[in-house]
Protein backbone atom coordinates (compact mmCIF):
# COMPACT_ATOMS: atom_id res chain seq x y z
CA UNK A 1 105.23 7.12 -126.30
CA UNK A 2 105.60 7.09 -129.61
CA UNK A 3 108.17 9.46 -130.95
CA UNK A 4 109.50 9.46 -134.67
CA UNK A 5 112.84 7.72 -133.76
CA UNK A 6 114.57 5.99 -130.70
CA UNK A 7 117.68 8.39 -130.72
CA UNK A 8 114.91 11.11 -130.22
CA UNK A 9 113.31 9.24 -127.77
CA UNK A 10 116.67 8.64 -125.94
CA UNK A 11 117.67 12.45 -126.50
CA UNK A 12 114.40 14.05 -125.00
CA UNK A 13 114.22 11.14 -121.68
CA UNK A 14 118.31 12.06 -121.47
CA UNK A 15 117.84 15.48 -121.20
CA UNK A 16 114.74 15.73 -119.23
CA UNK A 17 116.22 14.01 -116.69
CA UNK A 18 112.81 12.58 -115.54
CA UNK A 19 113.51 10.40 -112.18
CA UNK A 20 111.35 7.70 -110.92
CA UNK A 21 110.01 4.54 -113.27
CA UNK A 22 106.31 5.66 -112.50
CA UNK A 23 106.88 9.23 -114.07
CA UNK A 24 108.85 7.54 -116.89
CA UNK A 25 106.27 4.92 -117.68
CA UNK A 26 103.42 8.27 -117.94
CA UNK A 27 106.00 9.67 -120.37
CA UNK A 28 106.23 6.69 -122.48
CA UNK A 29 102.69 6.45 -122.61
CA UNK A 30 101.35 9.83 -123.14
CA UNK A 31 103.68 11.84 -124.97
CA UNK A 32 104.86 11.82 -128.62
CA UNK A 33 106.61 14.30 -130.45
CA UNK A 34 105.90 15.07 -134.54
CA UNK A 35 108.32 17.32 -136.24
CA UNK A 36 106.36 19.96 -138.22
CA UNK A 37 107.88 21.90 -140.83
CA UNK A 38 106.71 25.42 -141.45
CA UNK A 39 103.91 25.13 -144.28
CA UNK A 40 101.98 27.52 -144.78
CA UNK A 41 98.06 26.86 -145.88
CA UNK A 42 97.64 27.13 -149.60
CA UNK A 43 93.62 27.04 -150.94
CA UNK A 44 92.16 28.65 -153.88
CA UNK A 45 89.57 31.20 -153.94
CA UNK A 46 88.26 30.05 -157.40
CA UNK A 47 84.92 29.22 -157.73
CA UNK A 48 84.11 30.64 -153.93
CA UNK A 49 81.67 33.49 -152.87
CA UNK A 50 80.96 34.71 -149.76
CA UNK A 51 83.35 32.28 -148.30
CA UNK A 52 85.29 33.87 -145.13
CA UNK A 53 88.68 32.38 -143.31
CA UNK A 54 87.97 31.94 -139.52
CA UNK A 55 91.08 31.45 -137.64
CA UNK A 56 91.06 30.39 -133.99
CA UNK A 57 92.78 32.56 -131.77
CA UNK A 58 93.82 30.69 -128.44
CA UNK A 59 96.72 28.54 -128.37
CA UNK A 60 98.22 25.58 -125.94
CA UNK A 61 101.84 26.54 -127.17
CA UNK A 62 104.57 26.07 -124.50
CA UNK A 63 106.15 29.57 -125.60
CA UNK A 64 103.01 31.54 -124.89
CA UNK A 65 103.57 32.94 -121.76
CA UNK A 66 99.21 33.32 -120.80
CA UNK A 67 99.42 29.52 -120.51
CA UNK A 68 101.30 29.58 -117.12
CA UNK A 69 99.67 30.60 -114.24
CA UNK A 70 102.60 32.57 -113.45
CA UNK A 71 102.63 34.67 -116.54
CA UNK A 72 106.31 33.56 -117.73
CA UNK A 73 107.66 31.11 -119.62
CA UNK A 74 109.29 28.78 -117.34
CA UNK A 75 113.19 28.73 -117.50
CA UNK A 76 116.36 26.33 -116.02
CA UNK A 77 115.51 26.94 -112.60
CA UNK A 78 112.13 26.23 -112.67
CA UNK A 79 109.85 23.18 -111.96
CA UNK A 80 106.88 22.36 -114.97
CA UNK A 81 103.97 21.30 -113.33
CA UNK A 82 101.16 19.61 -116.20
CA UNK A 83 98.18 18.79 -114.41
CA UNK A 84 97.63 14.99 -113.96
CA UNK A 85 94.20 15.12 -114.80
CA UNK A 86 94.04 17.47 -117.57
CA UNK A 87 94.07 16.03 -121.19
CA UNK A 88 96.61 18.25 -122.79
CA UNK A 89 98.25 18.57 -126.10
CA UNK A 90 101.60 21.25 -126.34
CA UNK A 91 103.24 22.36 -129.20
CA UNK A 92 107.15 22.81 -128.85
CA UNK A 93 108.18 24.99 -131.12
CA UNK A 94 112.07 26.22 -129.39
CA UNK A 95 114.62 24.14 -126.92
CA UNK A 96 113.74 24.74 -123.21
CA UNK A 97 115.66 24.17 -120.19
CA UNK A 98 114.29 22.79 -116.67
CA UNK A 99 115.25 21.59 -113.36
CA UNK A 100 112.32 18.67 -113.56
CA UNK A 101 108.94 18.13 -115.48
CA UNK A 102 105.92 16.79 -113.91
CA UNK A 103 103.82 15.31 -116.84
CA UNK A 104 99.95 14.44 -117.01
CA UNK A 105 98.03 11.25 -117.56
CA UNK A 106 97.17 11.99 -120.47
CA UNK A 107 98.78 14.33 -123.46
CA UNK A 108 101.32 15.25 -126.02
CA UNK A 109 104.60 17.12 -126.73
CA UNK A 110 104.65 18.19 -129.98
CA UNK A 111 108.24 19.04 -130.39
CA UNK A 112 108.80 21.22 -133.74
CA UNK A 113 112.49 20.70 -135.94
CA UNK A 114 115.07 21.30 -133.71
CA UNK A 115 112.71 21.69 -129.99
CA UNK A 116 113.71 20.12 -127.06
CA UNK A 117 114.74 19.88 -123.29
CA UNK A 118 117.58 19.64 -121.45
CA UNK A 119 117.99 19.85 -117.62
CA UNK A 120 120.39 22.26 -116.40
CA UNK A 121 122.58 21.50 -113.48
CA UNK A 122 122.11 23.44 -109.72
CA UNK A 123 120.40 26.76 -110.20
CA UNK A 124 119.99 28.59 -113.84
CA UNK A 125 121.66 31.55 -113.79
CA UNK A 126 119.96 33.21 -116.38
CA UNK A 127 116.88 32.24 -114.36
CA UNK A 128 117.31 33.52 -110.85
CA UNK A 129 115.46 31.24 -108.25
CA UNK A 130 113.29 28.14 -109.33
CA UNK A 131 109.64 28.24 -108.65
CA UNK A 132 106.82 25.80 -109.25
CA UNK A 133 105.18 27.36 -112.76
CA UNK A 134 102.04 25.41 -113.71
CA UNK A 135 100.52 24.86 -117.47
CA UNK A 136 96.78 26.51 -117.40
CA UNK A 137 94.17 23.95 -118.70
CA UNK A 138 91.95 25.14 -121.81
CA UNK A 139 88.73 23.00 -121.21
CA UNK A 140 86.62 25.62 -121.24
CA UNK A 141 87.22 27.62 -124.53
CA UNK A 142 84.49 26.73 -126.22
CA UNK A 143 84.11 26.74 -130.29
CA UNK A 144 81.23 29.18 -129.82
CA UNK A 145 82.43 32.06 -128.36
CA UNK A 146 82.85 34.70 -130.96
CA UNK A 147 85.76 36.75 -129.27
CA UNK A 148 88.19 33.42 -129.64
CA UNK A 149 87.82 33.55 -133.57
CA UNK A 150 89.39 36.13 -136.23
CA UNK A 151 87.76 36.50 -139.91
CA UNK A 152 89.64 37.23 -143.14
CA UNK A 153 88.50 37.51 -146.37
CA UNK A 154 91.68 36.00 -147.67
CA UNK A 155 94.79 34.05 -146.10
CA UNK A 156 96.84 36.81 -146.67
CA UNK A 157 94.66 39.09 -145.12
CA UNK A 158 94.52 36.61 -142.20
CA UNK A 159 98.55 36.89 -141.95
CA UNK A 160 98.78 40.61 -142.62
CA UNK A 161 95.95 40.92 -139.48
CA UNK A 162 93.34 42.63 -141.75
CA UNK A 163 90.49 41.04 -139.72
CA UNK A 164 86.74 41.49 -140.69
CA UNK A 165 84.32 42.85 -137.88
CA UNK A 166 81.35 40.33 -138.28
CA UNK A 167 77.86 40.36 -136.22
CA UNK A 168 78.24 37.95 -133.07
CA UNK A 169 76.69 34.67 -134.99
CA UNK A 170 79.35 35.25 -138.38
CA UNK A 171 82.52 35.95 -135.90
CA UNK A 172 81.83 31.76 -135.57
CA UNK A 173 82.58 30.36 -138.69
CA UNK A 174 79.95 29.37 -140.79
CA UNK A 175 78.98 26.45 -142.83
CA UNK A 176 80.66 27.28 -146.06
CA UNK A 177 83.37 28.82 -143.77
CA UNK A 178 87.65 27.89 -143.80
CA UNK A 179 88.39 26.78 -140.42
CA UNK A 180 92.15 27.80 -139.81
CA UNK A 181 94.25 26.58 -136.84
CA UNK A 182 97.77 28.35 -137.08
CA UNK A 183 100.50 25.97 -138.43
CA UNK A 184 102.79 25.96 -135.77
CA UNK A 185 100.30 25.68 -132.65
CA UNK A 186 98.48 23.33 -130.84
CA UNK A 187 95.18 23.65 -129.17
CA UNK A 188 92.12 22.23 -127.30
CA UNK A 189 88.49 23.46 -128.18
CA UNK A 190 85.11 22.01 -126.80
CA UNK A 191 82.76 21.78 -129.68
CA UNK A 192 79.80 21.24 -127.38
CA UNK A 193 76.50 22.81 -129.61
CA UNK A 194 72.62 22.41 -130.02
CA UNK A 195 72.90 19.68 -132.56
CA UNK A 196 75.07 16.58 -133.38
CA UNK A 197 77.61 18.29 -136.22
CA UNK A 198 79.10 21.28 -137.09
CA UNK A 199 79.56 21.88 -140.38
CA UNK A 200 82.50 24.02 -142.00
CA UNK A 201 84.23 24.01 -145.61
CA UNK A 202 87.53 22.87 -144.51
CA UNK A 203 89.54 22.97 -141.59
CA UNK A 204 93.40 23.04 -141.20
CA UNK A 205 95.56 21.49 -138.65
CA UNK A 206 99.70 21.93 -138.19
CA UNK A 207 99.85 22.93 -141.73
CA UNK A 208 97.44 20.27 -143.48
CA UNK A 209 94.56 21.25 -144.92
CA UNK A 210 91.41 18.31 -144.43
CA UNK A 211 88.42 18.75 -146.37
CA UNK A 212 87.50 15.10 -147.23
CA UNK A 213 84.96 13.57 -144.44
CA UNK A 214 86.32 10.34 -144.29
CA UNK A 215 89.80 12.05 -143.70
CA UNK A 216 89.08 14.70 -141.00
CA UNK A 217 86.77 11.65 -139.05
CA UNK A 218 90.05 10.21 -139.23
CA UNK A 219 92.15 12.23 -137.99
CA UNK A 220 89.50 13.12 -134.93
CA UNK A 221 89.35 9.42 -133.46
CA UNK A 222 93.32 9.74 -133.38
CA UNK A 223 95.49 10.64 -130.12
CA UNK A 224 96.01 14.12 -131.33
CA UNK A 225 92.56 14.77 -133.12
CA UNK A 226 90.90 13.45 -129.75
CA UNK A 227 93.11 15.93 -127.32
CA UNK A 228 92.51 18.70 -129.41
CA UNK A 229 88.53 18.25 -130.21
CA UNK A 230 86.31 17.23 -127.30
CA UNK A 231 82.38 18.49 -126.56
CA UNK A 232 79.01 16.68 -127.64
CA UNK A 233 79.50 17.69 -131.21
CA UNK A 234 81.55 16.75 -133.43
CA UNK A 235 83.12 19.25 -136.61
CA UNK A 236 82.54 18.00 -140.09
CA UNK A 237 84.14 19.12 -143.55
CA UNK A 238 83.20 18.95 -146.84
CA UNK A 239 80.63 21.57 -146.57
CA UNK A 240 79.75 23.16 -150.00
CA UNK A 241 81.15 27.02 -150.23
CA UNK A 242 78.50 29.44 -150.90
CA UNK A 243 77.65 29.25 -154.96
CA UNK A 244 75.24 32.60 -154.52
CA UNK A 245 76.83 36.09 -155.34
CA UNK A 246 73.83 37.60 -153.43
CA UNK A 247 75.35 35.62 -150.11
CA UNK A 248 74.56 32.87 -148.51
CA UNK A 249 73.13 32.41 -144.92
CA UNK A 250 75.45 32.10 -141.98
CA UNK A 251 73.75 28.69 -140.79
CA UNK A 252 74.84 29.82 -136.66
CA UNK A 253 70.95 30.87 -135.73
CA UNK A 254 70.60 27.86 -134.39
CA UNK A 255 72.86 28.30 -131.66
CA UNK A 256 72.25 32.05 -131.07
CA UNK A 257 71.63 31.73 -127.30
CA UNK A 258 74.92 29.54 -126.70
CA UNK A 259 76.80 32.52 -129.04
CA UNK A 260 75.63 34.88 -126.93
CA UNK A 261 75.82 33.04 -123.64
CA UNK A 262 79.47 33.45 -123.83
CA UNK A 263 79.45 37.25 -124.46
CA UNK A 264 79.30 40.40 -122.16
CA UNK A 265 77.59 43.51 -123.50
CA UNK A 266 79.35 46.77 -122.28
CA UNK A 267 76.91 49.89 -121.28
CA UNK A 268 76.25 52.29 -124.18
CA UNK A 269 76.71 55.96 -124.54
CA UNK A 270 73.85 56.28 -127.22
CA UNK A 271 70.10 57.67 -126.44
CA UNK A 272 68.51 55.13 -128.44
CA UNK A 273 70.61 51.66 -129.36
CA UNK A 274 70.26 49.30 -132.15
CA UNK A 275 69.90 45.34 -132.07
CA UNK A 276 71.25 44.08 -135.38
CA UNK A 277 69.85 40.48 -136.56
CA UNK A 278 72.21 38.18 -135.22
CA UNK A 279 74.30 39.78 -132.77
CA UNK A 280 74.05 39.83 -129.30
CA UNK A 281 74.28 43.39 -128.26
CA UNK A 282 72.37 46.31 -128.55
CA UNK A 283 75.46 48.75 -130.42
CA UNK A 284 75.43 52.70 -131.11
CA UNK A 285 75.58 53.11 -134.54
CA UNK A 286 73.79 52.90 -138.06
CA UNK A 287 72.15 49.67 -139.88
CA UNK A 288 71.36 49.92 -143.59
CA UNK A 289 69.32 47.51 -145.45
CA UNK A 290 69.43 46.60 -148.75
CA UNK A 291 67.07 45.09 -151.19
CA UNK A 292 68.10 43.62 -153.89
CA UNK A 293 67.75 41.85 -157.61
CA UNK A 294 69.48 38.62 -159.06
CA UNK A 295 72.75 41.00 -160.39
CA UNK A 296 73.77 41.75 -156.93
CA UNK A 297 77.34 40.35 -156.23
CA UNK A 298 77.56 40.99 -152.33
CA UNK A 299 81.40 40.53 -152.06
CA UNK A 300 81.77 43.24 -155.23
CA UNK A 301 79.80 45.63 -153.36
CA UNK A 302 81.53 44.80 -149.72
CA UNK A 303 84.82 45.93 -152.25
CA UNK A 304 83.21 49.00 -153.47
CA UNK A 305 82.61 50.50 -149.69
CA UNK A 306 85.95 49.54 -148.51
CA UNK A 307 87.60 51.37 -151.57
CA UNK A 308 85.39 54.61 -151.40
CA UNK A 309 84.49 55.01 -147.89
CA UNK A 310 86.46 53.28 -145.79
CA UNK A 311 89.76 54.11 -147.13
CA UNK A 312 88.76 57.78 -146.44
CA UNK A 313 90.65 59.19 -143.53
CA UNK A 314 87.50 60.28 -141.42
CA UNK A 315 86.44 56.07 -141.49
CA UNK A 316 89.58 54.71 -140.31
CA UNK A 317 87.45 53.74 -136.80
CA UNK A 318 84.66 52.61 -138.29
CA UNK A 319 83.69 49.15 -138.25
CA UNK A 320 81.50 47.49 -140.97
CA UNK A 321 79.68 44.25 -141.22
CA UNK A 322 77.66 43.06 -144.08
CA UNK A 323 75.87 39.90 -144.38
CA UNK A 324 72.92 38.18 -145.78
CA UNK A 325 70.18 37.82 -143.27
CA UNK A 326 66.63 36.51 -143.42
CA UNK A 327 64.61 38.85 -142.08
CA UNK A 328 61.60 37.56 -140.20
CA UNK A 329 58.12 38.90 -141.75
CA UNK A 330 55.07 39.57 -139.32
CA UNK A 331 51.17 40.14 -140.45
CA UNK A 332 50.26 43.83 -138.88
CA UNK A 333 53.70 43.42 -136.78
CA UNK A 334 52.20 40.33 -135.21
CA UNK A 335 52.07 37.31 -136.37
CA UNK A 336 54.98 35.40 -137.90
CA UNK A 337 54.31 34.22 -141.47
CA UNK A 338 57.63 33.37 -143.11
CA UNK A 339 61.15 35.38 -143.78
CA UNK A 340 62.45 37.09 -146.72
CA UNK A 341 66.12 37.53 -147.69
CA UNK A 342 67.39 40.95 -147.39
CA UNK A 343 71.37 42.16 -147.08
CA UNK A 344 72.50 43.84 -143.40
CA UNK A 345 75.06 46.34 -143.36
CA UNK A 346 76.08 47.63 -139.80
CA UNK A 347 78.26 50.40 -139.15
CA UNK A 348 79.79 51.11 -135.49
CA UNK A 349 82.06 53.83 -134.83
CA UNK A 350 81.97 53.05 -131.06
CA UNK A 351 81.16 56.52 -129.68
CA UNK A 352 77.67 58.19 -129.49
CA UNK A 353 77.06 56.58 -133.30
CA UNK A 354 77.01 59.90 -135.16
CA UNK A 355 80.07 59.17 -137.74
CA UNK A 356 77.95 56.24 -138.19
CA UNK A 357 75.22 58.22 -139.28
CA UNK A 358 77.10 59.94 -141.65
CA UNK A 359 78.38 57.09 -143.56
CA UNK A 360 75.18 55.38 -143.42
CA UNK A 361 74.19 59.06 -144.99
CA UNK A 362 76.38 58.33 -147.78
CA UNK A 363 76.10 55.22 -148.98
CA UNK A 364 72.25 56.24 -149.29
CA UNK A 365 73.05 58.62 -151.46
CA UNK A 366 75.63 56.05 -153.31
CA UNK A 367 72.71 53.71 -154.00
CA UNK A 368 70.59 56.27 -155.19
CA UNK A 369 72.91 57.31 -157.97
CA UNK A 370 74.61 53.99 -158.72
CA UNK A 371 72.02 51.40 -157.11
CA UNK A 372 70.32 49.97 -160.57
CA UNK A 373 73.94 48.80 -161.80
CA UNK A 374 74.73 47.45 -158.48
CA UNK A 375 71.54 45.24 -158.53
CA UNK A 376 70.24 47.09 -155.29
CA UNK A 377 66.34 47.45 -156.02
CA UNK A 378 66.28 49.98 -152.51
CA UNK A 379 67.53 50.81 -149.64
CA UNK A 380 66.95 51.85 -146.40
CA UNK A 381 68.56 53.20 -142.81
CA UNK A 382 66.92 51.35 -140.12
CA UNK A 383 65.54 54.31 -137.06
CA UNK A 384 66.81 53.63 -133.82
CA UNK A 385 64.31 51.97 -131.00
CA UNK A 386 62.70 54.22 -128.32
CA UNK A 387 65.03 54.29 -125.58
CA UNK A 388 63.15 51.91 -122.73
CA UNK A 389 61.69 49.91 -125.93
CA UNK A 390 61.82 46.08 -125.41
CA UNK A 391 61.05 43.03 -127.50
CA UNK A 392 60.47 41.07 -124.67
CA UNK A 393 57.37 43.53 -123.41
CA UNK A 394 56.15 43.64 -127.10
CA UNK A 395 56.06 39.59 -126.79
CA UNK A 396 54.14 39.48 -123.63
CA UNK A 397 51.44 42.60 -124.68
CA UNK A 398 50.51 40.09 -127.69
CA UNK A 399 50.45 37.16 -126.18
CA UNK A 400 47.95 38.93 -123.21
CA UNK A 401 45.82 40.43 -126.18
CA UNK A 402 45.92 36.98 -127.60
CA UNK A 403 44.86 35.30 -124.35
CA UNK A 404 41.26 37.75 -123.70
CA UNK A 405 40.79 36.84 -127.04
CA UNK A 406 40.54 33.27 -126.56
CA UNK A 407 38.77 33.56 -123.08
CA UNK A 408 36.64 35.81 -124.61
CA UNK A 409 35.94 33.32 -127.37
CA UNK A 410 35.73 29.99 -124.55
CA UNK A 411 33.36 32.22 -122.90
CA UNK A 412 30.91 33.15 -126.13
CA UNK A 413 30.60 29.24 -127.07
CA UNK A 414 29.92 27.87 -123.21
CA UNK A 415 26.92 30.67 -123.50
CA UNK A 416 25.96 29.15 -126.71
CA UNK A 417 25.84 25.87 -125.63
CA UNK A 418 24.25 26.56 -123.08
CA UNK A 419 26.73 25.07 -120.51
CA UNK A 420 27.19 28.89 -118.84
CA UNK A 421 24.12 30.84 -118.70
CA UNK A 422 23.96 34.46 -118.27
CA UNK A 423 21.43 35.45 -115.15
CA UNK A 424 18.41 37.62 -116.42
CA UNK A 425 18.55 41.30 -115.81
CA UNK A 426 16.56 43.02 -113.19
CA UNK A 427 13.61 45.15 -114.25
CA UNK A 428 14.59 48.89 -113.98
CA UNK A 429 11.61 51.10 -112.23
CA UNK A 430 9.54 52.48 -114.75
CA UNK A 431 10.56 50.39 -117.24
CA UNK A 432 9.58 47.27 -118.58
CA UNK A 433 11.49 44.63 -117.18
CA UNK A 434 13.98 43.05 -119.91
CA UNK A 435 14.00 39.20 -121.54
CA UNK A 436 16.39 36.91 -120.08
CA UNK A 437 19.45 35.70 -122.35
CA UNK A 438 17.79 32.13 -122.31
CA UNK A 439 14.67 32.87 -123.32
CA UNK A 440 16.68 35.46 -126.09
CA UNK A 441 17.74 32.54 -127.33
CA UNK A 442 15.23 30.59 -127.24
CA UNK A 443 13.15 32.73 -129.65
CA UNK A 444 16.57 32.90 -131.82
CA UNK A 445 16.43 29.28 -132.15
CA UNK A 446 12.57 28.54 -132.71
CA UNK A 447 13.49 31.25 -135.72
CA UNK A 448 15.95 29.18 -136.78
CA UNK A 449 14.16 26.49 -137.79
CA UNK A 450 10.52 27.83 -138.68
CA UNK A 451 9.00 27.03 -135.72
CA UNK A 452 9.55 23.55 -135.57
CA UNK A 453 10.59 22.67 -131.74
CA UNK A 454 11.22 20.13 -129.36
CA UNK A 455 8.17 19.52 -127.16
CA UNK A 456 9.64 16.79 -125.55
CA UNK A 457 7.77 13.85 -123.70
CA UNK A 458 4.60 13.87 -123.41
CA UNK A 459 2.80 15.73 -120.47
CA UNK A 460 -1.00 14.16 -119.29
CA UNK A 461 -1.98 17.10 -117.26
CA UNK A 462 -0.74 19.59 -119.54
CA UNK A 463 -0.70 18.38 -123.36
CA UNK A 464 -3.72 16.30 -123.13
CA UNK A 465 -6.37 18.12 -121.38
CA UNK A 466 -8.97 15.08 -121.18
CA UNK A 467 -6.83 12.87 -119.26
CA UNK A 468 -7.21 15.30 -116.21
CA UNK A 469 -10.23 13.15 -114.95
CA UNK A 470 -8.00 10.30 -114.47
CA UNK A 471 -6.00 12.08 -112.15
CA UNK A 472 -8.21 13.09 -109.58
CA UNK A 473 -6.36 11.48 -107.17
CA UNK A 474 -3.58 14.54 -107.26
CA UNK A 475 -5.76 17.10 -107.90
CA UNK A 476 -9.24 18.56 -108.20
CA UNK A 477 -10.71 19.90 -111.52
CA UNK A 478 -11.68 22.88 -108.91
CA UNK A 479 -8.51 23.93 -108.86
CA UNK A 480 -7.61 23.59 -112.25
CA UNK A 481 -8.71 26.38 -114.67
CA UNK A 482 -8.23 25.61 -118.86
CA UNK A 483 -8.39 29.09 -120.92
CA UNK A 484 -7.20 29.46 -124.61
CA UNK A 485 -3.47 31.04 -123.35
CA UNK A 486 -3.31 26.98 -121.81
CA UNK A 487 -3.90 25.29 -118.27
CA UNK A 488 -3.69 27.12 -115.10
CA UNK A 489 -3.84 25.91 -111.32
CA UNK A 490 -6.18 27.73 -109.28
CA UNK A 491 -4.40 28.51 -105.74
CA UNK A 492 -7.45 28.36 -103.36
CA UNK A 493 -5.80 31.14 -100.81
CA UNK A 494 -6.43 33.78 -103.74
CA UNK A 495 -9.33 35.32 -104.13
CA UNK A 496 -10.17 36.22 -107.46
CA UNK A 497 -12.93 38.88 -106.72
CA UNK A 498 -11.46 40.23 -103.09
CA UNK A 499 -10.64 44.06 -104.11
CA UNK A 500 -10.15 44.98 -100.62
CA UNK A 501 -6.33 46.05 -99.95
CA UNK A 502 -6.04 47.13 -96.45
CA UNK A 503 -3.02 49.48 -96.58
């Protein structure tokens, strides 16, 4: 237990009142207490662009009353139950009172200037009858889920609650992204992703702001960094900000399917819905985009709509999100041949998507008057898909096309090779009976290469004519007949001159 002094120590263990040397000894070995001093975070925006503050939202505070099962903090009267199990680490910020504490295997108290407990004697007054109130574990908020993280495009934005509305893959911060943990909180996050790091700007912890690798690594192999960070990945810093004033890309595509495992998409009021690049949802609603030249600053522009549209009365409920996206190209809608860099704007209004329309309308008409000084080459609202439309079936009617094509094209060279052969057609009446496919190409190939074939081995009977006497033994020169079309056999049971059919 390693506290900042022994008279704390003895203060906290005195007023506890923990009984028993086994509960004592997990005290002393789990629990430490810092005192934190109210700092607030204090970074520059110079030399950034495109650079967003993502603050996590839960907490593993003692005085938030949504981490106790029983929805209150617990009072003098009242039994605190950690789980033994549970890796935990609490932040302290006020002086509680309780009739006994029941600590884990593994954890920290982080006790704030002044925090504390004290056990109060017989039933609490204040508190009515004591009941068992235990502290909820937070293994399972996961770094990846967009609806635990708020964006800001400055810190005092982020403490004045003026929160950006972001596409699902942006609410996560990105790679040139502030990671902000509030100063006076603790917290537990499972950083569990698709690959081995996750790389952010900076992130800041009680107050103190790491964005040195070496440091942060540091700080995550300690007791606290270690409760507070667990999963298969681990979070680096020291991740350049974003030196492009058209944007930079979010980096999160990667993990798009665990983003969006951890989301629920609400039914829709709209006729025909809209699946922006990098969200998770189909919305109701409007998506502009924007092409653009090297002069385009996308943080001036995001400015310029806030000022004159979304300050206008009629746009209080709208929510905008703009962001750099690569856009994925396709030859004839097809095939996949590369990406190209365009800017996203999407507008919800979260009704039937028709104020959305409208300011979609105007900012149209804003580019077209004021677009060659903004550094927008053009601009475009993107139409809505066909209600029943699905990527998915669009997928699997290419792929089918794709697959006759190739049987058809398996089936074409086996023919050629002559490996499959194609059976000759019957003759039709009154019509002269058709040349097999073989023979076809047969003719096609003695073409080929001016008449110079094959013949194989070398036949007695048939390609040298005066060796039939020495093979009289197999057959008769009776029933052999030579004319100048080649060598015929002479079946005895015809009769050449019989002219008599009897019908």
């Amino acid at each position: 237990m390693n506290f900042s002094s022994k008279q704390c120590c003895s203060h906290v263990c005195h007023k506890v009142g923990i009984k028993g040397h086994n509960i004592f000894r997990s005290l002393a070995q789990t629990f430490k207490m810092l005192k934190v001093a109210q700092v607030l975070l204090i970074c520059s925006l110079v030399g950034a662009t495109n650079a967003l503050y993502k603050q996590w939202i839960p907490d593993t505070n003692y005085e938030n009353k949504t981490n106790w099962d029983k929805g209150k903090v617990p009072c003098g009267s009242d039994t605190v139950q950690f789980s033994s199990q549970r890796k935990v680490s609490v932040f302290v910020e006020t002086t509680h009172a309780v009739q006994e504490m029941v600590l884990p295997m593994d954890g920290e108290l982080i006790l704030n200037s002044g925090a504390g407990f004290y056990v109060v004697s017989g039933q609490d007054p204040d508190c009515g009858a004591g009941v068992r109130t235990e502290f909820k574990h937070a293994d399972l908020l996961q770094w990846f889920n967009p609806a635990l993280w708020q964006a800001a495009a400055t810190l005092n934005d982020l403490q004045d609650g003026h929160f950006l509305f972001s596409v699902h893959e942006e609410s996560v911060p990105c790679q040139q992204d502030d990671v902000v943990f509030k100063a006076l909180s603790s917290f537990r996050v499972d950083t569990s992703s698709s690959q081995t790091t996750i790389p952010v700007k900076s992130v800041s912890v009680l107050g103190k702001v790491f964005d040195s690798k070496s440091e942060f690594s540091e700080y995550l192999s300690s007791q606290s960094g270690l409760l507070q960070f667990h999963g298969s990945s681990s979070v680096t810093v020291g991740n350049p900000s974003c030196g492009d004033a058209t944007g930079c890309d979010c980096g999160n595509s990667v993990n798009h399917e665990r983003i969006c495992s951890t989301v629920t998409c609400g039914t829709l009021s709209c006729e025909k819905p809209l699946l922006p690049i990098g969200h998770c949802c189909e919305v109701c609603g409007a998506i502009i985009v924007i092409h653009y030249s090297d002069s385009f600053n996308l943080e001036n522009y995001r400015g310029r709509i806030r000022h004159l549209f979304l300050s206008l009365p009629k746009y209080e409920s709208i929510q905008l999100a703009m962001s750099k996206i690569l856009k994925p190209q396709r030859l004839m809608g097809i095939i996949p041949f590369g990406s190209s860099p365009e800017i996203q704007v999407v507008i919800l209004d979260g009704e039937t998507g028709k104020l959305s329309e409208a300011l979609a309308q105007d900012m149209i008409k804003d580019i077209k008057s004021h677009g060659s000084n903004l550094g927008i080459a053009g601009a475009e609202i993107q139409p809505a898909r066909e209600p029943g439309s699905n990527t998915g079936t669009v997928v699997g009617a290419v792929f089918g096309v794709l697959l006759v094509v190739a049987l058809i094209v398996i089936v074409v060279v086996l023919l050629h090779k002559g490996i499959v052969q194609m059976p000759s057609m019957p003759s039709m009446p009154s019509m002269p009976s058709m040349p097999s496919l073989s023979r076809f190409r047969r003719n096609t190939d003695v073409d080929d290469l001016d008449g110079a074939t094959d013949r194989g081995f070398d036949n007695p009977i048939f390609d040298k004519p005066d060796m039939l006497n020495n093979i009289s033994d197999l057959y008769s020169t009776d029933s052999i007949s030579m004319t100048q079309t080649g060598v015929h056999f002479i079946n005895p049971a015809y009769d050449e001159n019989e002219t008599d059919f009897t019908i």
